[in-house]
PDB file of N, CA and C in Angstrom:
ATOM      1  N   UNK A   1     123.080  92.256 101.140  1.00  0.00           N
ATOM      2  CA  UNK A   1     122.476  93.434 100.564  1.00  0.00           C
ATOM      3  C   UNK A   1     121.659  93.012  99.339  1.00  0.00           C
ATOM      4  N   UNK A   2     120.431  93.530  99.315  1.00  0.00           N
ATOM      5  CA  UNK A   2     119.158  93.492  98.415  1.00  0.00           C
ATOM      6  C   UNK A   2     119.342  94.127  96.883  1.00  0.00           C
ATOM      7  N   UNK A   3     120.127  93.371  96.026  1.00  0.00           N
ATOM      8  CA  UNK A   3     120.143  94.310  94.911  1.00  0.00           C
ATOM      9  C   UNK A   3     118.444  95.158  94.068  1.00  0.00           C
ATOM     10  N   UNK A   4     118.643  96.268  93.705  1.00  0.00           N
ATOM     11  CA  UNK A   4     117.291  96.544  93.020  1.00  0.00           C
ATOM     12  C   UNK A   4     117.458  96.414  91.711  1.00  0.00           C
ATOM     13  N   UNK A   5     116.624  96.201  90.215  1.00  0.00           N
ATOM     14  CA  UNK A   5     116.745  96.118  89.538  1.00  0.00           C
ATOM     15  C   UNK A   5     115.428  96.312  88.812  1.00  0.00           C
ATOM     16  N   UNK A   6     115.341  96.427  87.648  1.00  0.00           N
ATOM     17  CA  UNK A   6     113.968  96.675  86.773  1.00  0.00           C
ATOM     18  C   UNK A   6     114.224  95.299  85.349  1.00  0.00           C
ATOM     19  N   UNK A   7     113.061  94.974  85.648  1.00  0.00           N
ATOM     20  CA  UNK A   7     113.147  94.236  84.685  1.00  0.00           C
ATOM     21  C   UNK A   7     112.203  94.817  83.273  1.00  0.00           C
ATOM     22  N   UNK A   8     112.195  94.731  82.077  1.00  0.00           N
ATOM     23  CA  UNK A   8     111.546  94.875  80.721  1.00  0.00           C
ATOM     24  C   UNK A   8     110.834  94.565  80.595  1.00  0.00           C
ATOM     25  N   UNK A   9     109.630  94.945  80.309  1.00  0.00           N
ATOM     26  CA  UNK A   9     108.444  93.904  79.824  1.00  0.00           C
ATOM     27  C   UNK A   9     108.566  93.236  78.217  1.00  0.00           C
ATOM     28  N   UNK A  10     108.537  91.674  78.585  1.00  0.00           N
ATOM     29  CA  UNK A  10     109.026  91.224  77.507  1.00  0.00           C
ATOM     30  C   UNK A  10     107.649  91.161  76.553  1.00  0.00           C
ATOM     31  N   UNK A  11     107.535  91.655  75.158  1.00  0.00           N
ATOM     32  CA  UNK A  11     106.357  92.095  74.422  1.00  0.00           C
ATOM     33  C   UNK A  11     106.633  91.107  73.242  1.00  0.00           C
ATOM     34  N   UNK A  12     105.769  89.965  72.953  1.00  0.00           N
ATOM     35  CA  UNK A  12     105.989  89.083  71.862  1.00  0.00           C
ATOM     36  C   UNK A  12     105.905  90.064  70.258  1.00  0.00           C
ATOM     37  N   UNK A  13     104.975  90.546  70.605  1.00  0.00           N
ATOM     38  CA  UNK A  13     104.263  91.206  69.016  1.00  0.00           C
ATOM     39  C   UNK A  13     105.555  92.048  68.621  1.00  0.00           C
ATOM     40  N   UNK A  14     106.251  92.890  69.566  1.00  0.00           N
ATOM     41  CA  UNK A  14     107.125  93.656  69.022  1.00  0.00           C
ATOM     42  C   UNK A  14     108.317  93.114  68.865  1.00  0.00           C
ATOM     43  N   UNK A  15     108.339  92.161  69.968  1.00  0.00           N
ATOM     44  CA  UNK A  15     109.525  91.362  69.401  1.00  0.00           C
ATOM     45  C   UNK A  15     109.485  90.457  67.650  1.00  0.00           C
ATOM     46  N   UNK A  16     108.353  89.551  67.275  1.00  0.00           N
ATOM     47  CA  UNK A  16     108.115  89.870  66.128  1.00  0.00           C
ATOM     48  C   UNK A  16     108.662  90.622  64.962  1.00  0.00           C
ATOM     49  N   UNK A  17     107.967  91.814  65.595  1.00  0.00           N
ATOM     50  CA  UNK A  17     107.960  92.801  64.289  1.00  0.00           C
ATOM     51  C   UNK A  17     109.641  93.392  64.188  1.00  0.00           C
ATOM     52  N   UNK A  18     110.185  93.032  65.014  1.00  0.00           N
ATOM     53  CA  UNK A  18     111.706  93.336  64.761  1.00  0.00           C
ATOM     54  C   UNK A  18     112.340  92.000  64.141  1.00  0.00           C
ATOM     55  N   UNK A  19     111.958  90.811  64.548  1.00  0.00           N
ATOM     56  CA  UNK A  19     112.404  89.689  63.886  1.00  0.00           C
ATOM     57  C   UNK A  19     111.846  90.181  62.010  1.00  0.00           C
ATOM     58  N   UNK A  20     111.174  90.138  61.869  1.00  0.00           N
ATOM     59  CA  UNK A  20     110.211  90.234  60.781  1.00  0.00           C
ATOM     60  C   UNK A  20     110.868  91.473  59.936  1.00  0.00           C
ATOM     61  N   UNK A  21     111.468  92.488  60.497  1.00  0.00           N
ATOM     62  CA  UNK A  21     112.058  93.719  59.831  1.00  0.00           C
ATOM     63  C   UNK A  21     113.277  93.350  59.516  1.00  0.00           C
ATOM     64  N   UNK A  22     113.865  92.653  60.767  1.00  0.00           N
ATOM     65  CA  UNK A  22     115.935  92.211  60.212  1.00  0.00           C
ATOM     66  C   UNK A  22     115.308  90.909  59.080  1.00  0.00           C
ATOM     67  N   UNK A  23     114.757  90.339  59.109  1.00  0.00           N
ATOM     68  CA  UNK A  23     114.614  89.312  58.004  1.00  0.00           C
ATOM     69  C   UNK A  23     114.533  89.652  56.543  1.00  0.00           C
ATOM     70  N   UNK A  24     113.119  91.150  56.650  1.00  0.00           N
ATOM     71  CA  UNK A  24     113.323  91.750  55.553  1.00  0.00           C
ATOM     72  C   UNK A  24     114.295  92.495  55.365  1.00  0.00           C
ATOM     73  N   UNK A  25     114.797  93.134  55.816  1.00  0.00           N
ATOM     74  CA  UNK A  25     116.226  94.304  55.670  1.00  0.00           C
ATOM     75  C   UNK A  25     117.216  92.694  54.649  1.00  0.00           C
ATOM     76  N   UNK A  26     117.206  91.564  55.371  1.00  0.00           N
ATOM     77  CA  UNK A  26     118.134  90.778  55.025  1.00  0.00           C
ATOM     78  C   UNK A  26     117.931  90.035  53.410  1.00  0.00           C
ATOM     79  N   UNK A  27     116.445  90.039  53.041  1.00  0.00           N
ATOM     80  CA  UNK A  27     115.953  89.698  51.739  1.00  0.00           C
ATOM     81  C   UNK A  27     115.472  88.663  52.233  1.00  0.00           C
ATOM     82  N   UNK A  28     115.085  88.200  53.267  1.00  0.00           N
ATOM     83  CA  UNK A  28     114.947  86.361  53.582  1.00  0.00           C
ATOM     84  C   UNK A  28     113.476  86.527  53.574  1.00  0.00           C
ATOM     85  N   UNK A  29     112.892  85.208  52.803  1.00  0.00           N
ATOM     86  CA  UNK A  29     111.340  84.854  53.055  1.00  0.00           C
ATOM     87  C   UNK A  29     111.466  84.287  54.197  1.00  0.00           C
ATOM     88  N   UNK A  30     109.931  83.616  54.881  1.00  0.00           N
ATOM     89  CA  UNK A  30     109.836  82.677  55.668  1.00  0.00           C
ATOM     90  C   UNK A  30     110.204  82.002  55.646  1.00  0.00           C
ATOM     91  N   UNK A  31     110.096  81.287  54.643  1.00  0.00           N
ATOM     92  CA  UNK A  31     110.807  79.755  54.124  1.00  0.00           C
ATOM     93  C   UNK A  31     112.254  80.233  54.027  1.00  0.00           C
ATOM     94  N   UNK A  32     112.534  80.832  53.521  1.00  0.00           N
ATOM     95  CA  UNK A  32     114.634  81.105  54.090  1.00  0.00           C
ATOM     96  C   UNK A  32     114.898  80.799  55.451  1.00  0.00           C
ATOM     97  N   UNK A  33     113.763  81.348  56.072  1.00  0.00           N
ATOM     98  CA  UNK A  33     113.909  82.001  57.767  1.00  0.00           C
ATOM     99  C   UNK A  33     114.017  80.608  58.356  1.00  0.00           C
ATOM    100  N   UNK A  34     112.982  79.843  57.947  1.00  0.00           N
ATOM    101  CA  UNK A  34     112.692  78.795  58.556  1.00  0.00           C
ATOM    102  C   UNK A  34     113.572  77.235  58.199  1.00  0.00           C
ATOM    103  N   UNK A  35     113.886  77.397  56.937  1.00  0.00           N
ATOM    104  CA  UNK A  35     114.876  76.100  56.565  1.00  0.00           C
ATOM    105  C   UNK A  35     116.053  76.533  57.410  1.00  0.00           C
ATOM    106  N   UNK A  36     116.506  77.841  57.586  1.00  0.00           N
ATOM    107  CA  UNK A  36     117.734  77.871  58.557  1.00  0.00           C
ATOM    108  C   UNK A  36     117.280  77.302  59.558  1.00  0.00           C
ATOM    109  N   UNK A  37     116.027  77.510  60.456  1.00  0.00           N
ATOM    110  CA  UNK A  37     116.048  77.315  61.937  1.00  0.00           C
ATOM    111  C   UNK A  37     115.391  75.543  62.046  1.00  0.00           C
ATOM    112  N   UNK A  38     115.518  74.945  60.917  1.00  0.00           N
ATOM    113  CA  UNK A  38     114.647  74.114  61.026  1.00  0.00           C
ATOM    114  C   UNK A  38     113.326  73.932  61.543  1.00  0.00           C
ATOM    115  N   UNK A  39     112.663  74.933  60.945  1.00  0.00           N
ATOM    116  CA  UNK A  39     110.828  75.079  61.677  1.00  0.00           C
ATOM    117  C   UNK A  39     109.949  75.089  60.238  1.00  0.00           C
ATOM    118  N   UNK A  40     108.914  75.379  60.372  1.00  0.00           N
ATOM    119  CA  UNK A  40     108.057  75.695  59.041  1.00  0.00           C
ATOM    120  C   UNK A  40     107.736  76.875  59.148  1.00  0.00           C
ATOM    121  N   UNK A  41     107.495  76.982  58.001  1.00  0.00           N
ATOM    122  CA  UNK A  41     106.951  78.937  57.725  1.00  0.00           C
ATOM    123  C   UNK A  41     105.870  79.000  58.504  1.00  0.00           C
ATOM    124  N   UNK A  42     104.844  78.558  58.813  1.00  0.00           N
ATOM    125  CA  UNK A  42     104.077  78.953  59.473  1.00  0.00           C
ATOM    126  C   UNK A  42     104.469  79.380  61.072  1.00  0.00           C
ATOM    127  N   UNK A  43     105.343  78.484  61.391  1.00  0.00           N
ATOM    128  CA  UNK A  43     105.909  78.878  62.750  1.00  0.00           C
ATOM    129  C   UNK A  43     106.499  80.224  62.658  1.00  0.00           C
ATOM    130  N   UNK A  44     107.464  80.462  62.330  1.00  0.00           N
ATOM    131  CA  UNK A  44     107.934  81.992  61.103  1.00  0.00           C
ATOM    132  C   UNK A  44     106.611  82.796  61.701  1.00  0.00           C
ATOM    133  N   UNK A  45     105.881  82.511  61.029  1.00  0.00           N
ATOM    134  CA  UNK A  45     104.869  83.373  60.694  1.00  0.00           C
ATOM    135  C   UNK A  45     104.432  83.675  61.966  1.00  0.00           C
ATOM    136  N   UNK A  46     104.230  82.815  62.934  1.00  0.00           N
ATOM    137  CA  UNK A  46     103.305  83.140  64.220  1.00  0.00           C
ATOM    138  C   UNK A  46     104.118  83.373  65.209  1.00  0.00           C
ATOM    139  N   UNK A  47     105.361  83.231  64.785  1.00  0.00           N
ATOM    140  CA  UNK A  47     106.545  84.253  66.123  1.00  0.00           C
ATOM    141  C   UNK A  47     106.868  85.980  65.271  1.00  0.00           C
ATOM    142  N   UNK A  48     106.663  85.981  64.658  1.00  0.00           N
ATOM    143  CA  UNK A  48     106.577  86.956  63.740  1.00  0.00           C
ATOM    144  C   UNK A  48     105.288  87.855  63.806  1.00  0.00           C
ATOM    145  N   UNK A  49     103.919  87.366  64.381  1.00  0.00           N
ATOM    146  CA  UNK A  49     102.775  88.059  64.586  1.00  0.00           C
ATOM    147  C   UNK A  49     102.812  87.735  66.296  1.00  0.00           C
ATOM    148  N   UNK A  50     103.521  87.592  67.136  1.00  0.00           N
ATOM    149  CA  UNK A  50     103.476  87.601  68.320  1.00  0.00           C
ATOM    150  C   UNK A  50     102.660  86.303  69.154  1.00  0.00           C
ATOM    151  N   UNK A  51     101.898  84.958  68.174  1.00  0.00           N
ATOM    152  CA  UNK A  51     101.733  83.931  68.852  1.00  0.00           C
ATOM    153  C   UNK A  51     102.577  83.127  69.731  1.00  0.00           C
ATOM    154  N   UNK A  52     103.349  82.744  69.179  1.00  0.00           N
ATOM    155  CA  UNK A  52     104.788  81.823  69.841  1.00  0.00           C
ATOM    156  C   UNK A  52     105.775  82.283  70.155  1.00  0.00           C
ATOM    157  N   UNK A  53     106.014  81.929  71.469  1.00  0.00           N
ATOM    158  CA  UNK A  53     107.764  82.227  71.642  1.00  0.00           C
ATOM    159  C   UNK A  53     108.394  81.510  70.745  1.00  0.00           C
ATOM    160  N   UNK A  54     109.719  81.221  70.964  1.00  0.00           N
ATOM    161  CA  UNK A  54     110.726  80.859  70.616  1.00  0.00           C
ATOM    162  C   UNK A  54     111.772  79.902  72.026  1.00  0.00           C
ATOM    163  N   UNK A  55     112.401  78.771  71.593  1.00  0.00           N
ATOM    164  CA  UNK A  55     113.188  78.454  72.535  1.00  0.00           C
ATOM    165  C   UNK A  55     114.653  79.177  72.716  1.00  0.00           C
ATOM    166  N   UNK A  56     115.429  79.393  73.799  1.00  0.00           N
ATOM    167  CA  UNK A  56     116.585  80.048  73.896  1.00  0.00           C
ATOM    168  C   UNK A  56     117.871  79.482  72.787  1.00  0.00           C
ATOM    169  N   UNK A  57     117.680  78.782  72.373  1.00  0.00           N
ATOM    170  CA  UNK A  57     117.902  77.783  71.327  1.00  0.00           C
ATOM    171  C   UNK A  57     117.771  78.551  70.178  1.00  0.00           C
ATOM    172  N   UNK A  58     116.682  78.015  69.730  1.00  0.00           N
ATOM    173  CA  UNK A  58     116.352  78.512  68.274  1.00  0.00           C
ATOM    174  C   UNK A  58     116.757  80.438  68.439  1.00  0.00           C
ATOM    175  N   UNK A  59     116.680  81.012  69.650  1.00  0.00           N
ATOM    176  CA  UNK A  59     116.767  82.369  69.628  1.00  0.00           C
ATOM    177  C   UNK A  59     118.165  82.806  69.274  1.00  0.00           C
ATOM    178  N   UNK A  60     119.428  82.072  70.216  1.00  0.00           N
ATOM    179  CA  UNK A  60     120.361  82.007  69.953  1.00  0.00           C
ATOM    180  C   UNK A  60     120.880  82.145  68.271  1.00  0.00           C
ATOM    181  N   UNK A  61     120.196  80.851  67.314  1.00  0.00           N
ATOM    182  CA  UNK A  61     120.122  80.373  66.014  1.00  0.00           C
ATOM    183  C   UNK A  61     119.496  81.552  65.490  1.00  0.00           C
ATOM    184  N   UNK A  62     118.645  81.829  65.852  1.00  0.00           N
ATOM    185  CA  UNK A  62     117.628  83.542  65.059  1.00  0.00           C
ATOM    186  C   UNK A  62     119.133  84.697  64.841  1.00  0.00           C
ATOM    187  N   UNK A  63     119.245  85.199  66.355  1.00  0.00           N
ATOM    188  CA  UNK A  63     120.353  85.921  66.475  1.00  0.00           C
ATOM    189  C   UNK A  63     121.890  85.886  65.462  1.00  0.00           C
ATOM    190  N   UNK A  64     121.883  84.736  65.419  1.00  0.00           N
ATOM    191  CA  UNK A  64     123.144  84.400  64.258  1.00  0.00           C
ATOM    192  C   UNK A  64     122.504  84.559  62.712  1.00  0.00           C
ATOM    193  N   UNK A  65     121.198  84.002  62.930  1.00  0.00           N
ATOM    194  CA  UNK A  65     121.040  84.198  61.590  1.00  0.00           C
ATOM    195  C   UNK A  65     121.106  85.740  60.818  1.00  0.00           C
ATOM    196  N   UNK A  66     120.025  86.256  61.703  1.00  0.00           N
ATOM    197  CA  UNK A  66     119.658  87.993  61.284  1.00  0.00           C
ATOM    198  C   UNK A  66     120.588  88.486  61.188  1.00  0.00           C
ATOM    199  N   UNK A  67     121.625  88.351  62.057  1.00  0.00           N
ATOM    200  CA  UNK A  67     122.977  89.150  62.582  1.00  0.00           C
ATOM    201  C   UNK A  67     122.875  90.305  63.515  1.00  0.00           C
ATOM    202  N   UNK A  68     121.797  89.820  64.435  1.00  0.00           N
ATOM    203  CA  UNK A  68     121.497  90.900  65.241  1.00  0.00           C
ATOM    204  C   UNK A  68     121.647  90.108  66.555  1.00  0.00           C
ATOM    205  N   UNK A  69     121.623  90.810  68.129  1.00  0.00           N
ATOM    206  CA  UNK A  69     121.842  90.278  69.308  1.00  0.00           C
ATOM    207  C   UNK A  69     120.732  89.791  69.575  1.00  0.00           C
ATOM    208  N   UNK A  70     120.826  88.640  70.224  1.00  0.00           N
ATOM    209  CA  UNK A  70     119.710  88.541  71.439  1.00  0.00           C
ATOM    210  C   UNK A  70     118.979  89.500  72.698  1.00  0.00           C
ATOM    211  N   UNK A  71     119.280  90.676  72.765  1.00  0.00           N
ATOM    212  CA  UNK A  71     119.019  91.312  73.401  1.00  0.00           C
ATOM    213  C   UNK A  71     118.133  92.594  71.984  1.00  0.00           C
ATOM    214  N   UNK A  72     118.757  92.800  71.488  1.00  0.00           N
ATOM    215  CA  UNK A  72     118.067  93.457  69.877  1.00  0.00           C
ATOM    216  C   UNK A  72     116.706  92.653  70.257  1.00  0.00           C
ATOM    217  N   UNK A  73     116.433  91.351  69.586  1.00  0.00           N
ATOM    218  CA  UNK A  73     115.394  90.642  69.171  1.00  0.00           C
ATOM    219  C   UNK A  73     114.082  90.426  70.523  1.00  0.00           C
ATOM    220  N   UNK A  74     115.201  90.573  71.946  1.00  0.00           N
ATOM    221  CA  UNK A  74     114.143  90.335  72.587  1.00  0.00           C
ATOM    222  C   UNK A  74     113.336  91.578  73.503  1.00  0.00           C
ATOM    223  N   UNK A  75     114.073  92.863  73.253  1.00  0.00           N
ATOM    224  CA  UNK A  75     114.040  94.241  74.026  1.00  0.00           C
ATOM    225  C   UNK A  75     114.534  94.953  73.460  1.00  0.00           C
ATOM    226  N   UNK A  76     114.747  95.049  72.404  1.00  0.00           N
ATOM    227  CA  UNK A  76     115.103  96.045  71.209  1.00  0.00           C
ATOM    228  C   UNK A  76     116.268  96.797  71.484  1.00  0.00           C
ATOM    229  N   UNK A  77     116.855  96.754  72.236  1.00  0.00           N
ATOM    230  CA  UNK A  77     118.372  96.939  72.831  1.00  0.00           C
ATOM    231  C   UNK A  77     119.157  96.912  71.886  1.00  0.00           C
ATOM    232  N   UNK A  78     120.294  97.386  71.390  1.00  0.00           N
ATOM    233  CA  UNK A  78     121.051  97.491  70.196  1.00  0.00           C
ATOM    234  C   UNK A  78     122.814  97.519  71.262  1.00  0.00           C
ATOM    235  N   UNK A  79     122.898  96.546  72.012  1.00  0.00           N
ATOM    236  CA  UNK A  79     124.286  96.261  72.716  1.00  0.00           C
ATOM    237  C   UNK A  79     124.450  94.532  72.806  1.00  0.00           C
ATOM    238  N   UNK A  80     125.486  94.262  72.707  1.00  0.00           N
ATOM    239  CA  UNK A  80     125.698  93.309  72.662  1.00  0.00           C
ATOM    240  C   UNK A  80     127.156  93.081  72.385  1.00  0.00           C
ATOM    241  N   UNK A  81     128.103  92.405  71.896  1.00  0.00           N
ATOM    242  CA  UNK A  81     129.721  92.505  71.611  1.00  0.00           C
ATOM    243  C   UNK A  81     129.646  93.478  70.938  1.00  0.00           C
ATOM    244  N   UNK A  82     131.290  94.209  70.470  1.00  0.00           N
ATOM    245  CA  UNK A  82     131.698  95.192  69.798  1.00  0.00           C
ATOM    246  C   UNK A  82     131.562  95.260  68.316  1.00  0.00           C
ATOM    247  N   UNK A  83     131.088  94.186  67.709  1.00  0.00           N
ATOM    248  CA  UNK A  83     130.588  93.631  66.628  1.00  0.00           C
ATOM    249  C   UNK A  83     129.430  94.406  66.382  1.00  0.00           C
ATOM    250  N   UNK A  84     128.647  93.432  67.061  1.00  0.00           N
ATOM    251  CA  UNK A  84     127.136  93.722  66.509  1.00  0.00           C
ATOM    252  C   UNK A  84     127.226  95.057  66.648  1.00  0.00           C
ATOM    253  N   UNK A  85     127.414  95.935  67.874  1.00  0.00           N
ATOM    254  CA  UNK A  85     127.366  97.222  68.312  1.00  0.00           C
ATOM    255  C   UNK A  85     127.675  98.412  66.656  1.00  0.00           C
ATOM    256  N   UNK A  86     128.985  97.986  66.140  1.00  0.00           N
ATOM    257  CA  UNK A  86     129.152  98.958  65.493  1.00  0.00           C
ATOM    258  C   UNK A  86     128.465  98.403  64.303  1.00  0.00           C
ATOM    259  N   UNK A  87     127.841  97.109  63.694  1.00  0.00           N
ATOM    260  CA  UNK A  87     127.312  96.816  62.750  1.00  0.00           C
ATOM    261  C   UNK A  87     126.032  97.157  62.639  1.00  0.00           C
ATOM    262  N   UNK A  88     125.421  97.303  64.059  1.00  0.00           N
ATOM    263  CA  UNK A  88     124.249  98.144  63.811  1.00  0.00           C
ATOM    264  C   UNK A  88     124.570  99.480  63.604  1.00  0.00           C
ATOM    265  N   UNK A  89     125.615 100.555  64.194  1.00  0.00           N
ATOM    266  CA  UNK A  89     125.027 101.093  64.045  1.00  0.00           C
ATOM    267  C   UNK A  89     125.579 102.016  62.365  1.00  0.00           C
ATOM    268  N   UNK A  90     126.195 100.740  61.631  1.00  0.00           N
ATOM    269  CA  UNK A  90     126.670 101.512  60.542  1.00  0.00           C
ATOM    270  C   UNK A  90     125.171 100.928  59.330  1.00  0.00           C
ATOM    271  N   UNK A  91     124.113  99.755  59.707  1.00  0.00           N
ATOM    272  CA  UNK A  91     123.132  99.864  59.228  1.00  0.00           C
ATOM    273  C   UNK A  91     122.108 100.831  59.355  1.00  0.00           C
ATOM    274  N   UNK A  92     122.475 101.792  60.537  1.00  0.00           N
ATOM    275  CA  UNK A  92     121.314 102.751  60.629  1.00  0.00           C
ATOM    276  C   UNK A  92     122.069 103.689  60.175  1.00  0.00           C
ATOM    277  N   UNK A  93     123.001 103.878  59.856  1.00  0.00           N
ATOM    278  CA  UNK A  93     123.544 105.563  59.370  1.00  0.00           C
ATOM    279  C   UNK A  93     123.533 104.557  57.389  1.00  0.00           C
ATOM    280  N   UNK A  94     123.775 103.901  57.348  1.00  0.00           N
ATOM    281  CA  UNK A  94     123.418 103.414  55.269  1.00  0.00           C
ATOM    282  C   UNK A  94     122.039 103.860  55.400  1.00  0.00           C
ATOM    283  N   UNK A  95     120.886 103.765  56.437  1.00  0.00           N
ATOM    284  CA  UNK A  95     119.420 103.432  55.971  1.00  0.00           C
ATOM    285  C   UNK A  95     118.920 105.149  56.133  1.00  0.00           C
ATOM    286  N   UNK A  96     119.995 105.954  57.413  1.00  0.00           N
ATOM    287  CA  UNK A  96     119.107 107.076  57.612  1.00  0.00           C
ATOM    288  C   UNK A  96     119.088 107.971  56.410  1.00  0.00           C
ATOM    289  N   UNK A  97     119.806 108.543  55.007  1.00  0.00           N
ATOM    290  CA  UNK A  97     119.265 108.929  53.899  1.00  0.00           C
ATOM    291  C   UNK A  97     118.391 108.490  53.405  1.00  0.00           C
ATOM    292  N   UNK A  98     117.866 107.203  53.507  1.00  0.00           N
ATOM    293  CA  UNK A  98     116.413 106.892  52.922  1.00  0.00           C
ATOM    294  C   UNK A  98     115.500 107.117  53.593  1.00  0.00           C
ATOM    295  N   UNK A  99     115.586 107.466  54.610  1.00  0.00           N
ATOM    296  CA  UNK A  99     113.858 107.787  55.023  1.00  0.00           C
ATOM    297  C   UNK A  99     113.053 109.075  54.647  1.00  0.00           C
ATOM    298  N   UNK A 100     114.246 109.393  53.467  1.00  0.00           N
ATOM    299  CA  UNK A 100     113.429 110.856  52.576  1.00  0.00           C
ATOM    300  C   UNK A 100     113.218 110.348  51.558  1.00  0.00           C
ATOM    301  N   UNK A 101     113.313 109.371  50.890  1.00  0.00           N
ATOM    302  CA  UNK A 101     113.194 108.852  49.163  1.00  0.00           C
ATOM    303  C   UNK A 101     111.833 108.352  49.266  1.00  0.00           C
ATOM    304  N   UNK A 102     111.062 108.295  47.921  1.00  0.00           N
ATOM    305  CA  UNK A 102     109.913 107.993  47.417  1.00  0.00           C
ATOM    306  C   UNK A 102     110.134 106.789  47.452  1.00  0.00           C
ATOM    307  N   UNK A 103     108.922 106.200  47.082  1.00  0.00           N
ATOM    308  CA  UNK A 103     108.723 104.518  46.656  1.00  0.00           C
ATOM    309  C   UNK A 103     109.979 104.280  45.301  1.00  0.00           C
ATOM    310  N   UNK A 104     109.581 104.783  44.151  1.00  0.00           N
ATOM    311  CA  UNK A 104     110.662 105.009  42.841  1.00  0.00           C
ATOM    312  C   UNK A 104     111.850 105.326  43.268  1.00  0.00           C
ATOM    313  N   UNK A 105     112.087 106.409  43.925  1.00  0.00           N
ATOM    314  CA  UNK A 105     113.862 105.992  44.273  1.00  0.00           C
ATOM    315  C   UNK A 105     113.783 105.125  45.664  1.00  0.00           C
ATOM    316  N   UNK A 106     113.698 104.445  46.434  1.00  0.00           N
ATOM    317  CA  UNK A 106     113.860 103.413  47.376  1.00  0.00           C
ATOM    318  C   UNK A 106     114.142 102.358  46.025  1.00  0.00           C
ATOM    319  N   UNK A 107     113.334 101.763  45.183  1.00  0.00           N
ATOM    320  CA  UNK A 107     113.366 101.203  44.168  1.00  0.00           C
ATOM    321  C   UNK A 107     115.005 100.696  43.862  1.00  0.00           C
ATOM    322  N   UNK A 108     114.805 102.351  43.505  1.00  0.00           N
ATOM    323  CA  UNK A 108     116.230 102.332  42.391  1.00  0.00           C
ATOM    324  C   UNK A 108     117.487 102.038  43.116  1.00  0.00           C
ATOM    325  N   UNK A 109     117.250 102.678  44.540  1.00  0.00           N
ATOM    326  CA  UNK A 109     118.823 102.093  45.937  1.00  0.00           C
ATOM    327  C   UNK A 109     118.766 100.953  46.189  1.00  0.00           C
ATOM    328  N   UNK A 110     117.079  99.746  46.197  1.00  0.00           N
ATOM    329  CA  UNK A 110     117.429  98.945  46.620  1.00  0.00           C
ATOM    330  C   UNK A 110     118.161  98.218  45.392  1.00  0.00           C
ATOM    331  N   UNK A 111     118.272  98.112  43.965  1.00  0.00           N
ATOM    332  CA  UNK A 111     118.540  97.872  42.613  1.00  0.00           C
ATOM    333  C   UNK A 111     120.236  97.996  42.765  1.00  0.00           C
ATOM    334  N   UNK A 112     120.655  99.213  43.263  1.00  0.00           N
ATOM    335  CA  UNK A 112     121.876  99.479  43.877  1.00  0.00           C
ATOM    336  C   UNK A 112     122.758  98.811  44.613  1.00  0.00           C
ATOM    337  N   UNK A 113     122.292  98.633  45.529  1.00  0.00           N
ATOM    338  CA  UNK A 113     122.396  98.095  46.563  1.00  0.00           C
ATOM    339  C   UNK A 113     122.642  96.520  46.375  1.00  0.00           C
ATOM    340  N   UNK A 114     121.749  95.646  45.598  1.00  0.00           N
ATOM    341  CA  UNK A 114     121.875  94.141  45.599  1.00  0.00           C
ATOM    342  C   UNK A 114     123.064  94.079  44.533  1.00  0.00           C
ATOM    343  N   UNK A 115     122.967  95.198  43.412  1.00  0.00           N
ATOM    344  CA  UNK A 115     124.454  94.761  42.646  1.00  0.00           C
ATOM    345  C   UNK A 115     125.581  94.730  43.109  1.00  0.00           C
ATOM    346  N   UNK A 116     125.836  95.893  43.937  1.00  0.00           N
ATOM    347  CA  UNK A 116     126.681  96.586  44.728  1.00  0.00           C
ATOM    348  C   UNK A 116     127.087  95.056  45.846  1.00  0.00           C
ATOM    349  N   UNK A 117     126.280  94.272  46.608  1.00  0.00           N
ATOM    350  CA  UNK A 117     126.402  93.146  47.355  1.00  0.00           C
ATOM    351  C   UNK A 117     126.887  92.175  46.537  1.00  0.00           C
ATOM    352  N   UNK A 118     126.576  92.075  45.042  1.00  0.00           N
ATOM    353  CA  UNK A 118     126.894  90.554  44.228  1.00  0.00           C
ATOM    354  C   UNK A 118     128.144  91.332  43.931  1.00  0.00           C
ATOM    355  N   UNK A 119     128.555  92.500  43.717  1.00  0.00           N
ATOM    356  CA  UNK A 119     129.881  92.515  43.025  1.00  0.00           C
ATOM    357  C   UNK A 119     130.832  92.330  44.328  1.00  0.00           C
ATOM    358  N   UNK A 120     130.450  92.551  45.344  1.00  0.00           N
ATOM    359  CA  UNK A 120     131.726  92.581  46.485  1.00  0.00           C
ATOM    360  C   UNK A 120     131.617  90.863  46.821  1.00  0.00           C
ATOM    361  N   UNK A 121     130.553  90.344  46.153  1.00  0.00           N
ATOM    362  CA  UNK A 121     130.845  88.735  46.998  1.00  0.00           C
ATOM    363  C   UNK A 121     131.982  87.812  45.927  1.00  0.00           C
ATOM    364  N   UNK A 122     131.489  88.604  44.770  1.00  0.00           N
ATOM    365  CA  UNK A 122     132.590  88.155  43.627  1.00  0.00           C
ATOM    366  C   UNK A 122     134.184  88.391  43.838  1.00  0.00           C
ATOM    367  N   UNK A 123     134.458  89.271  44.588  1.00  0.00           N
ATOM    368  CA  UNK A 123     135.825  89.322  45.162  1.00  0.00           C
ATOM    369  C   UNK A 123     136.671  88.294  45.820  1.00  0.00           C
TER     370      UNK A 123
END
């Protein structure tokens, strides 16, 4: 028997721009991005604007880094172990009150927010 199935169209640029968003959500430059994966920023840069793939490898290594799935990064899919699952989705319920704040208060949460991270690492 003939299984049917649909496959995704796999879209570099948007894949990118989701690499490029968990990086920023995470505070990481290129050069952060890239001394982890062992590449240069410019590479960064052009999987990030949709030139280059990536090897299953380094994707794997992306995925650990961001803290997001391989399936997130490559089809925007938000499943993966029971982990990631509820870690996303307790980053989208912290982020959904901000998508009403100004530039000046975004400011002031993200100010919040990084103290709020250094005092819990001090624990």
């Amino acid at each position: 028997m003939k299984r049917e199935f649909e496959l995704k169209h796999l879209d570099q640029i948007e894949m990118g721009r989701r690499i490029r968003k968990q990086r920023e959500f995470l505070d990481f430059t290129r050069e952060d991005l890239a001394g982890y994966l062992g590449v240069s920023s410019k590479f960064i840069a052009d999987i990030e604007y949709g030139e280059k793939g990536i090897s299953i490898r380094k994707l794997y290594m992306l995925s650990q880094i961001l803290e997001v799935s391989a399936d997130y990064i490559l089809a925007g899919e938000r499943y993966g172990n029971a982990v990631d699952v509820e870690r996303d989705r307790l980053k989208e319920e912290i982020l959904e009150p901000l998508k009403i704040c100004n530039t000046q208060q975004l400011k002031c949460m993200e100010q919040i927010a990084k103290f709020y991270v250094e005092a819990l690492k001090e624990r």
